[in-house]
C-alpha atoms as a PDB file:
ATOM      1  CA  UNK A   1       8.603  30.778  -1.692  1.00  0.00           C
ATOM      2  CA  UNK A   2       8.041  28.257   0.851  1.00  0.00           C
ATOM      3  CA  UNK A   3      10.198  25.062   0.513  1.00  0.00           C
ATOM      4  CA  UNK A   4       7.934  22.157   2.121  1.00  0.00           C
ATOM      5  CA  UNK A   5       9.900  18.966   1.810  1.00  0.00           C
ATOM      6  CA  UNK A   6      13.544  17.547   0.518  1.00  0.00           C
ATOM      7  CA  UNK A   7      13.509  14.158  -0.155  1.00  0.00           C
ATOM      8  CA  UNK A   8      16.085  11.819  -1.437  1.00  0.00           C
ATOM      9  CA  UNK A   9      15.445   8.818  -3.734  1.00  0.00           C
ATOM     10  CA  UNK A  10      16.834   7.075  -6.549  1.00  0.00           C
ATOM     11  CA  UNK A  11      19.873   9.286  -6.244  1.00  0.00           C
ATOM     12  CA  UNK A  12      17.905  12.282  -6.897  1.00  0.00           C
ATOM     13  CA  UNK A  13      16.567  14.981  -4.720  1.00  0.00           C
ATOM     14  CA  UNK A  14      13.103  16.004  -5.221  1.00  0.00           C
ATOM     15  CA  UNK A  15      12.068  19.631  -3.444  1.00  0.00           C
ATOM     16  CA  UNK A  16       8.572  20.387  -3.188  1.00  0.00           C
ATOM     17  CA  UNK A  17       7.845  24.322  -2.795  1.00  0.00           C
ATOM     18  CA  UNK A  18       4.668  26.212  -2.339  1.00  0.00           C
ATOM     19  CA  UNK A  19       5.519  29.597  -4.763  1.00  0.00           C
ATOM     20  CA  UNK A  20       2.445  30.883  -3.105  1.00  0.00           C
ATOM     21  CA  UNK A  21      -0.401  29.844  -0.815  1.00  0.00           C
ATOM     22  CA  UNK A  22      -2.760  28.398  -3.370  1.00  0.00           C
ATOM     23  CA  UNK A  23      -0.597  25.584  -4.884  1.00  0.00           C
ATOM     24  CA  UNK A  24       2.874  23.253  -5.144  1.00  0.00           C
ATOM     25  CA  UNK A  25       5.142  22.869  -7.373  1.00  0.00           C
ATOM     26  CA  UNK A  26       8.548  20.208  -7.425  1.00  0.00           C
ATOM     27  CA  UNK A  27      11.953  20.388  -8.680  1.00  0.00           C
ATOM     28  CA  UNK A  28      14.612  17.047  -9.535  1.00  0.00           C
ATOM     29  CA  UNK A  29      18.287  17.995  -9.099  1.00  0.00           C
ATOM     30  CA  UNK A  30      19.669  14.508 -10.005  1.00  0.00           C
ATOM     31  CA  UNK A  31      23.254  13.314  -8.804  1.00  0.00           C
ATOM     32  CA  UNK A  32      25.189  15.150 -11.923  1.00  0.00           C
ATOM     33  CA  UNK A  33      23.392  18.357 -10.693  1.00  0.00           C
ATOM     34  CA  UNK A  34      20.797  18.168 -13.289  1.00  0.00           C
ATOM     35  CA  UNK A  35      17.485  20.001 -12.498  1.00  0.00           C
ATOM     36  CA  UNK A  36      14.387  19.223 -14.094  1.00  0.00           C
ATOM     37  CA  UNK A  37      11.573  21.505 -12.962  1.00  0.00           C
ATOM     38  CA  UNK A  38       7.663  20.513 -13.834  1.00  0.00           C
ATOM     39  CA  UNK A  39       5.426  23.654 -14.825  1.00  0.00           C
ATOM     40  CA  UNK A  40       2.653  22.401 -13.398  1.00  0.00           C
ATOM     41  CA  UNK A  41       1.123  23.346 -10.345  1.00  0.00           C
ATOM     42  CA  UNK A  42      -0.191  20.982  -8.012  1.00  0.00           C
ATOM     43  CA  UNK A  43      -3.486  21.876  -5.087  1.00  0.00           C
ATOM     44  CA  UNK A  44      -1.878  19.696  -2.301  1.00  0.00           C
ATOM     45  CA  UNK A  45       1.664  18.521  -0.982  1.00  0.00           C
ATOM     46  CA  UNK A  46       0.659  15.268  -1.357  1.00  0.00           C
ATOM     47  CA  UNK A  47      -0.611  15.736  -5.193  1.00  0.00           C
ATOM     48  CA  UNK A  48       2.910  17.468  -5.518  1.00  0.00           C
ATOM     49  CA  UNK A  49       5.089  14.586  -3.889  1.00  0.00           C
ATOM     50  CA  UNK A  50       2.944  11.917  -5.732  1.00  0.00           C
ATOM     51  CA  UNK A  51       3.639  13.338  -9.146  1.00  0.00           C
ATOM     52  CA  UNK A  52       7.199  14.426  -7.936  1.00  0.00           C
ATOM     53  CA  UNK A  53       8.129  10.451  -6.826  1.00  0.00           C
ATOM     54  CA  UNK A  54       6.318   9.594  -9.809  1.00  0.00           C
ATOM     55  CA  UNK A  55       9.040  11.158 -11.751  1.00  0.00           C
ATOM     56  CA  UNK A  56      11.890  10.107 -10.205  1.00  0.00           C
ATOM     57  CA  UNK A  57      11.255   6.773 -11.012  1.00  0.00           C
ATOM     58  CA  UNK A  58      10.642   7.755 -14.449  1.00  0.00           C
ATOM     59  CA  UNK A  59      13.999   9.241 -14.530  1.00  0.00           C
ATOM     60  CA  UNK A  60      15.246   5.945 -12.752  1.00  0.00           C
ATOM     61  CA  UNK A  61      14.067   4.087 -15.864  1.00  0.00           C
ATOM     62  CA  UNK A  62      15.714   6.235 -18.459  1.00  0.00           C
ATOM     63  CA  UNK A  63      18.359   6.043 -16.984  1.00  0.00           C
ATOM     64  CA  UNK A  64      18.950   2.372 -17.065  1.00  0.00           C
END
């Protein structure tokens, strides 16, 4: 496993890791040390960040 990028926003970190060399996938570890880990795969970083940001301000929302 590859990690490509750690990013923090919203008080979360979002990790976006290549498993192998054919897709991405993300993980959320928010600031209680939650982790909330998508199943799906993703073709490109940038597919994987989009959905991965996407998220976090999902999570953002829920929690207000």
């Amino acid at each position: 496993m590859t990690i490509e990028i750690l990013l923090g926003l919203d008080n979360c970190t979002l990790m976006i890791y290549r498993p192998s060399k054919n897709d991405y996938h993300f993980s959320i570890v928010n600031t209680l040390g939650q982790i909330y880990t998508c199943n799906s795969s993703f073709p490109t970083l940038s597919s994987a960040k989009l959905m991965g940001t996407s998220a976090i301000k999902r999570l953002a929302v829920e929690r207000d």
